[in-house]
N, C-alpha and C. Protein backbone atom coordinates (compact mmCIF):
# COMPACT_ATOMS: atom_id res chain seq x y z
N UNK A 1 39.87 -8.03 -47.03
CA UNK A 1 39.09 -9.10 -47.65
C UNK A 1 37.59 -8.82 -47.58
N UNK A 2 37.30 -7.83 -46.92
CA UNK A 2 36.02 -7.70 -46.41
C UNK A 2 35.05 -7.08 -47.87
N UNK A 3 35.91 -6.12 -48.39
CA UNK A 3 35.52 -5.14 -49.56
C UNK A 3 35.73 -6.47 -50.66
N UNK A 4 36.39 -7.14 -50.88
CA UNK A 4 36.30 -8.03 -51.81
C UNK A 4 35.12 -9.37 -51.56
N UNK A 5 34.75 -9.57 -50.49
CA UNK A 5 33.75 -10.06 -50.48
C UNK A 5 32.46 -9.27 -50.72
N UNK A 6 32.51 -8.43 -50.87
CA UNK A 6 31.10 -7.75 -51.06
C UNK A 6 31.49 -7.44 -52.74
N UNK A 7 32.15 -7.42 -53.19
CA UNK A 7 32.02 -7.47 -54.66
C UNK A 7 31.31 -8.48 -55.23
N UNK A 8 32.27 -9.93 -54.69
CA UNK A 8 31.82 -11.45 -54.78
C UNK A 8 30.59 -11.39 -54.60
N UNK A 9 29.85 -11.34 -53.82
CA UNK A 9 28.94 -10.92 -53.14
C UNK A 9 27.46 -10.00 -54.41
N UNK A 10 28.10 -9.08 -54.32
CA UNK A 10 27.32 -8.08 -55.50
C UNK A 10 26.81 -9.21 -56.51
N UNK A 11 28.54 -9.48 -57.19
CA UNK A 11 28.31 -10.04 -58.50
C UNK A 11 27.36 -11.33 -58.39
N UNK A 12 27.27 -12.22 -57.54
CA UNK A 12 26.80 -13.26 -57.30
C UNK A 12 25.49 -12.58 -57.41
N UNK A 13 24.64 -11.93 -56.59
CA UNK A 13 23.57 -11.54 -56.46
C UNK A 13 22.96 -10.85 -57.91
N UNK A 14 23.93 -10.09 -58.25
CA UNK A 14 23.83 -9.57 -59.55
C UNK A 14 24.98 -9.69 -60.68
N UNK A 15 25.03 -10.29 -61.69
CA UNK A 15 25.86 -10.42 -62.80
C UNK A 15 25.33 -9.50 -63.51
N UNK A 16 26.08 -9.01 -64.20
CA UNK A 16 25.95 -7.61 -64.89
C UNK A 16 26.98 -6.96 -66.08
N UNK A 17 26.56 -6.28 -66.62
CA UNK A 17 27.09 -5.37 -67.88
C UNK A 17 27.97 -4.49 -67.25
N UNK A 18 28.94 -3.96 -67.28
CA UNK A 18 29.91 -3.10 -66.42
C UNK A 18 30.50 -2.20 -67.59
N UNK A 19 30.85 -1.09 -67.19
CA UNK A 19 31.61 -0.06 -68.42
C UNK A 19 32.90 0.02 -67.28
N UNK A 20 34.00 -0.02 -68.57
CA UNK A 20 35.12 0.08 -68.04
C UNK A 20 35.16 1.56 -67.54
N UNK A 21 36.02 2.20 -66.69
CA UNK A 21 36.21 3.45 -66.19
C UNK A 21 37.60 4.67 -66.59
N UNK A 22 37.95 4.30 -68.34
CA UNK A 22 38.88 5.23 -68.45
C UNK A 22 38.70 7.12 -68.16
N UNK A 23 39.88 7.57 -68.32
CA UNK A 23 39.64 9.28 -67.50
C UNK A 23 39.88 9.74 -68.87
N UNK A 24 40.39 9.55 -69.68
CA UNK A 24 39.96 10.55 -70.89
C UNK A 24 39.40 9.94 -72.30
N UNK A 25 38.35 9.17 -72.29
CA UNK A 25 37.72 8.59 -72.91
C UNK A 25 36.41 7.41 -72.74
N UNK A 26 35.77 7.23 -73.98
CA UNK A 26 34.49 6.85 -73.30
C UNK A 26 34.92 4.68 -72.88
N UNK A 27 34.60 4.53 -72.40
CA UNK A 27 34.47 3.57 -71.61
C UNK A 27 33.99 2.02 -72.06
N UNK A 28 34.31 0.72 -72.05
CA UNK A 28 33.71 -0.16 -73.37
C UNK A 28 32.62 -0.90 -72.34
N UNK A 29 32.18 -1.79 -72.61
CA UNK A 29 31.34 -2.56 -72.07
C UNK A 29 31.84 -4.22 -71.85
N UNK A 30 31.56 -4.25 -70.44
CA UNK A 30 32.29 -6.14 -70.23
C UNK A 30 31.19 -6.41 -69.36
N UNK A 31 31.03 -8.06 -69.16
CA UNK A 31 30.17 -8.69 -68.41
C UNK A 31 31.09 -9.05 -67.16
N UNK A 32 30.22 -9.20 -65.98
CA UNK A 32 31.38 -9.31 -64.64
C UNK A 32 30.29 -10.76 -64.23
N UNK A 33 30.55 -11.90 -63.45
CA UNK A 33 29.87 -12.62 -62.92
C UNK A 33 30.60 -13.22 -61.69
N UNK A 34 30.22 -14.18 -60.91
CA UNK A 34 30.94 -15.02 -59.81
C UNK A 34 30.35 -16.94 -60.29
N UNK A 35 31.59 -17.52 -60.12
CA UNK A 35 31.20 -18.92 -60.18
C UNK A 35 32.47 -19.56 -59.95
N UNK A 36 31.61 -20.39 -58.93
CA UNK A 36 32.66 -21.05 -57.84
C UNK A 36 33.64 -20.09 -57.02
N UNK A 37 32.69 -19.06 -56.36
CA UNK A 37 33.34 -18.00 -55.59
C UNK A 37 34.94 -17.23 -56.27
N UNK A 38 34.91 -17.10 -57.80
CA UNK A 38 36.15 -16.72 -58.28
C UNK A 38 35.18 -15.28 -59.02
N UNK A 39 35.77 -14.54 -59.78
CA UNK A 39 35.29 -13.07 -60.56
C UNK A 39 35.66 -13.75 -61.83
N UNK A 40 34.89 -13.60 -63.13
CA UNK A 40 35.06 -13.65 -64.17
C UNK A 40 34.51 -12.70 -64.89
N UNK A 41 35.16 -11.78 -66.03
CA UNK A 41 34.74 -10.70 -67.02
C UNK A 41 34.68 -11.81 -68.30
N UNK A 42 33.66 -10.91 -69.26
CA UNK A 42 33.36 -11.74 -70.54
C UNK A 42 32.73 -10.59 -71.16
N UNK A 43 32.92 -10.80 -72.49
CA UNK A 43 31.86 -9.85 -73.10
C UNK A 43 31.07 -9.51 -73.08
N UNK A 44 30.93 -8.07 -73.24
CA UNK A 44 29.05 -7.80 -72.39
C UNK A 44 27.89 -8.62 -73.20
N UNK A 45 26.75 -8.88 -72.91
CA UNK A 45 25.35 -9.34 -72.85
C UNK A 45 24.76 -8.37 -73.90
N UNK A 46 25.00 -7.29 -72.97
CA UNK A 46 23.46 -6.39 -73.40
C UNK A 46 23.94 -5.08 -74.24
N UNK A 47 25.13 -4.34 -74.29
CA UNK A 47 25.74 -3.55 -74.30
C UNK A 47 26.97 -3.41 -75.36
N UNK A 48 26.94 -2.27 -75.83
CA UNK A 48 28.03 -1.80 -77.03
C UNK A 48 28.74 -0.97 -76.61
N UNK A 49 29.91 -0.64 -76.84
CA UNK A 49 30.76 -1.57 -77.36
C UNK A 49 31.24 -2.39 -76.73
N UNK A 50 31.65 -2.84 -76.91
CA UNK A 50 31.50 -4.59 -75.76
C UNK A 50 33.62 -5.13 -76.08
N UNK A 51 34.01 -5.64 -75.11
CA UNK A 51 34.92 -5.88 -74.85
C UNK A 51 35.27 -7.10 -76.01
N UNK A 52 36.62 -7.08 -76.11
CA UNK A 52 36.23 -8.43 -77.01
C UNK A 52 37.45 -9.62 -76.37
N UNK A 53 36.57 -10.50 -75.99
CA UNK A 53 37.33 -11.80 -75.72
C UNK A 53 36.91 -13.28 -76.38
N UNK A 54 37.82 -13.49 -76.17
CA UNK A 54 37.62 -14.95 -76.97
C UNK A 54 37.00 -16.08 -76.05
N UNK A 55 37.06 -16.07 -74.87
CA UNK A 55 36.87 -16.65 -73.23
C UNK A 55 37.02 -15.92 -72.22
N UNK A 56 35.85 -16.49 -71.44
CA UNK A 56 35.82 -15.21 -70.23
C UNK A 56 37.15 -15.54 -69.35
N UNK A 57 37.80 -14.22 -68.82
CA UNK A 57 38.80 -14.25 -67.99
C UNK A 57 38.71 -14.58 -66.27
N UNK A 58 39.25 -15.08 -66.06
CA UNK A 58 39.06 -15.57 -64.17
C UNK A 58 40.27 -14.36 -63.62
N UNK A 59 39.76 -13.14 -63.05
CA UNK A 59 40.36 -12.52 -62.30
C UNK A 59 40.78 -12.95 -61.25
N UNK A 60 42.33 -13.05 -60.87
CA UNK A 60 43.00 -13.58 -59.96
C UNK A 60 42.67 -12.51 -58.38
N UNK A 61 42.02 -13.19 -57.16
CA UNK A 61 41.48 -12.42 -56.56
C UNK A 61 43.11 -12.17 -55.48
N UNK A 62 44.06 -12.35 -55.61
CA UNK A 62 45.15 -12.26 -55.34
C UNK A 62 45.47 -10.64 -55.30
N UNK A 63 45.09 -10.48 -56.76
CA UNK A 63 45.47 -8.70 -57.04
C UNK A 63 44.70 -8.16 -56.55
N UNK A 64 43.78 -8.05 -55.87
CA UNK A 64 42.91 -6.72 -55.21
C UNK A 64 43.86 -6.25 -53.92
N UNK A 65 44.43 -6.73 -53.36
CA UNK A 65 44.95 -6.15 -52.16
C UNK A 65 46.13 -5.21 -52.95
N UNK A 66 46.64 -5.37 -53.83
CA UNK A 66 47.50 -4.80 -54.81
C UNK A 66 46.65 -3.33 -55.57
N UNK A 67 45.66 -3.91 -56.20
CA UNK A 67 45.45 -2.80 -57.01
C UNK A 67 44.00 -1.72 -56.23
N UNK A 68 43.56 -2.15 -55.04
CA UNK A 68 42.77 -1.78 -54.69
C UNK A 68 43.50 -0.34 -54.09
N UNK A 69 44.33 0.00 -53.17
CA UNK A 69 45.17 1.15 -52.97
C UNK A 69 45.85 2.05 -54.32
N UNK A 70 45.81 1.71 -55.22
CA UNK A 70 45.89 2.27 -56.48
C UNK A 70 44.70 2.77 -56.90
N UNK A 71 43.75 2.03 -56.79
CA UNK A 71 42.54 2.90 -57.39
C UNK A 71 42.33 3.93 -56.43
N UNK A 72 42.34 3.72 -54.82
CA UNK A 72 42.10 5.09 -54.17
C UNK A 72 42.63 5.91 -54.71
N UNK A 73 44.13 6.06 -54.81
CA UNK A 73 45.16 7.41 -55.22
C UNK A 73 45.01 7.38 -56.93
N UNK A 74 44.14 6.39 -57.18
CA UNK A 74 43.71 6.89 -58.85
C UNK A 74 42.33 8.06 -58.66
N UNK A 75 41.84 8.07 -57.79
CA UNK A 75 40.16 8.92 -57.73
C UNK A 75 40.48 9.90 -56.92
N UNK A 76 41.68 9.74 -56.46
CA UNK A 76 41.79 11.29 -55.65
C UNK A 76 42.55 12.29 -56.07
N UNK A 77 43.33 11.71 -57.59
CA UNK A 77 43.61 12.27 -58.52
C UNK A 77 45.21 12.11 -59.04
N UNK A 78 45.58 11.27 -58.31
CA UNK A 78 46.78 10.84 -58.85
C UNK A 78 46.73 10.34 -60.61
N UNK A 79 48.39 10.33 -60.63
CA UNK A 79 48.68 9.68 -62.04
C UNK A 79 49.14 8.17 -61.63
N UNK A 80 48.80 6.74 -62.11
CA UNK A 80 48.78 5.53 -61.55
C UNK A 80 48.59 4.67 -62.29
N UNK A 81 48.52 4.88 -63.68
CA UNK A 81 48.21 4.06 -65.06
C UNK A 81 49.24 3.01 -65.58
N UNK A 82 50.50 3.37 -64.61
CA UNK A 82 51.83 2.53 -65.17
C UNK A 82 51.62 1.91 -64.07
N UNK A 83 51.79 1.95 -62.46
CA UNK A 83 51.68 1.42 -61.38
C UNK A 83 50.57 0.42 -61.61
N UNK A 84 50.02 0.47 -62.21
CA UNK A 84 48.31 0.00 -62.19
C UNK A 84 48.57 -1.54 -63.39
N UNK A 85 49.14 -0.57 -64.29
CA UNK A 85 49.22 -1.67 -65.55
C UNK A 85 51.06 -2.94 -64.72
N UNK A 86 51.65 -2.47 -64.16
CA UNK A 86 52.70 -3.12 -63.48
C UNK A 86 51.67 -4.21 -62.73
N UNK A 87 50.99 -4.18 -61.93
CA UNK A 87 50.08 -4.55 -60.86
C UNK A 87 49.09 -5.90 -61.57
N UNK A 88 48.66 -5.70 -62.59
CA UNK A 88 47.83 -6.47 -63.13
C UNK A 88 47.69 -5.99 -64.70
N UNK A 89 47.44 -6.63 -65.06
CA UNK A 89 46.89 -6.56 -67.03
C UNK A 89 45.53 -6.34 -67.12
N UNK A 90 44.61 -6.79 -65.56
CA UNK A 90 43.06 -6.65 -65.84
C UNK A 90 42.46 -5.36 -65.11
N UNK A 91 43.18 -4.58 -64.51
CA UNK A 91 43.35 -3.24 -64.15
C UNK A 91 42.02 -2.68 -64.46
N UNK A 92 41.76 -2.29 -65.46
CA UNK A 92 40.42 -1.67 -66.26
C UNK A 92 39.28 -2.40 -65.70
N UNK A 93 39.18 -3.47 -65.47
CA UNK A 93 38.28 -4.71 -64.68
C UNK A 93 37.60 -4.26 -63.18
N UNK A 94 39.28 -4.04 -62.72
CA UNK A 94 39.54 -4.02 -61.42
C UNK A 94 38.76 -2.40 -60.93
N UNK A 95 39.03 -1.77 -61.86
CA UNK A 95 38.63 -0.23 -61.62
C UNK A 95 37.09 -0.35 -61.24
N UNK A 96 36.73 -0.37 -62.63
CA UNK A 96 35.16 -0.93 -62.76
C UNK A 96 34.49 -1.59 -61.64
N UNK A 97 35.05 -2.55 -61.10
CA UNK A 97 34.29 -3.51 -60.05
C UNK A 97 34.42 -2.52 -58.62
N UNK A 98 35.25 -2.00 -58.72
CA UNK A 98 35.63 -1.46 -57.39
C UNK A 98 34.34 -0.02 -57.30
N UNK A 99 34.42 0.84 -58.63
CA UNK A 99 33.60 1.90 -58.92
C UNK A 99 32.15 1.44 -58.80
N UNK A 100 31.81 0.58 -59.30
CA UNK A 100 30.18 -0.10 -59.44
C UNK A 100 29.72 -1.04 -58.00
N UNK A 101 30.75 -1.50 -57.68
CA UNK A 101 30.34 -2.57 -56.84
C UNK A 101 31.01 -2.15 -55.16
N UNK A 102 31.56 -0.79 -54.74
CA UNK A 102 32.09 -0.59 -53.71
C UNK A 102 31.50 0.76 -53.29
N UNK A 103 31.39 1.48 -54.22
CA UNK A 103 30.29 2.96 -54.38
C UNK A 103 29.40 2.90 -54.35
């Protein structure tokens, strides 16, 4: 919980433009924020190409203990894209926050 509070944390302090983190292609652009201590992505602000939602999404902070051990064995070079997409639908989110906001 500790690493997920310092995301919370980040984002609160800083809301921001985030590029998603795919491995064989370029990457889109989403907005990350905190309100009422929950994570929400939305279309980026400032940045192209920009994600497209209709309403910002409330990332269920449930899945980080889930997908957070996936992203390790995703950067150390595993294959984890099905495990990952099983795990959550906001995966690409999850990558991102963890890459920007834990690095």
């Amino acid at each position: 919980m500790e690493l997920l509070n310092k995301i919370i944390m980040d984002l609160k302090n800083n809301p921001r433009d985030l590029k998603t983190q795919p491995l064989n292609r370029e990457g889109i652009w989403f907005y990350a924020y905190v309100h009422s201590n929950n994570i929400y992505v939305d279309t980026a602000r400032s940045n192209t190409p920009s994600s497209k939602m209709r309403k910002p999404q409330k990332l269920n902070l449930n899945e980080f203990e889930v997908i957070y051990p996936i992203y390790l064995r995703r950067i150390s070079g595993e294959k984890v894209s099905c495990e990952a997409l099983e795990a959550t639908r906001n995966q690409v989110y999850w990558f991102s926050l963890f890459k920007n906001c834990l690095e």
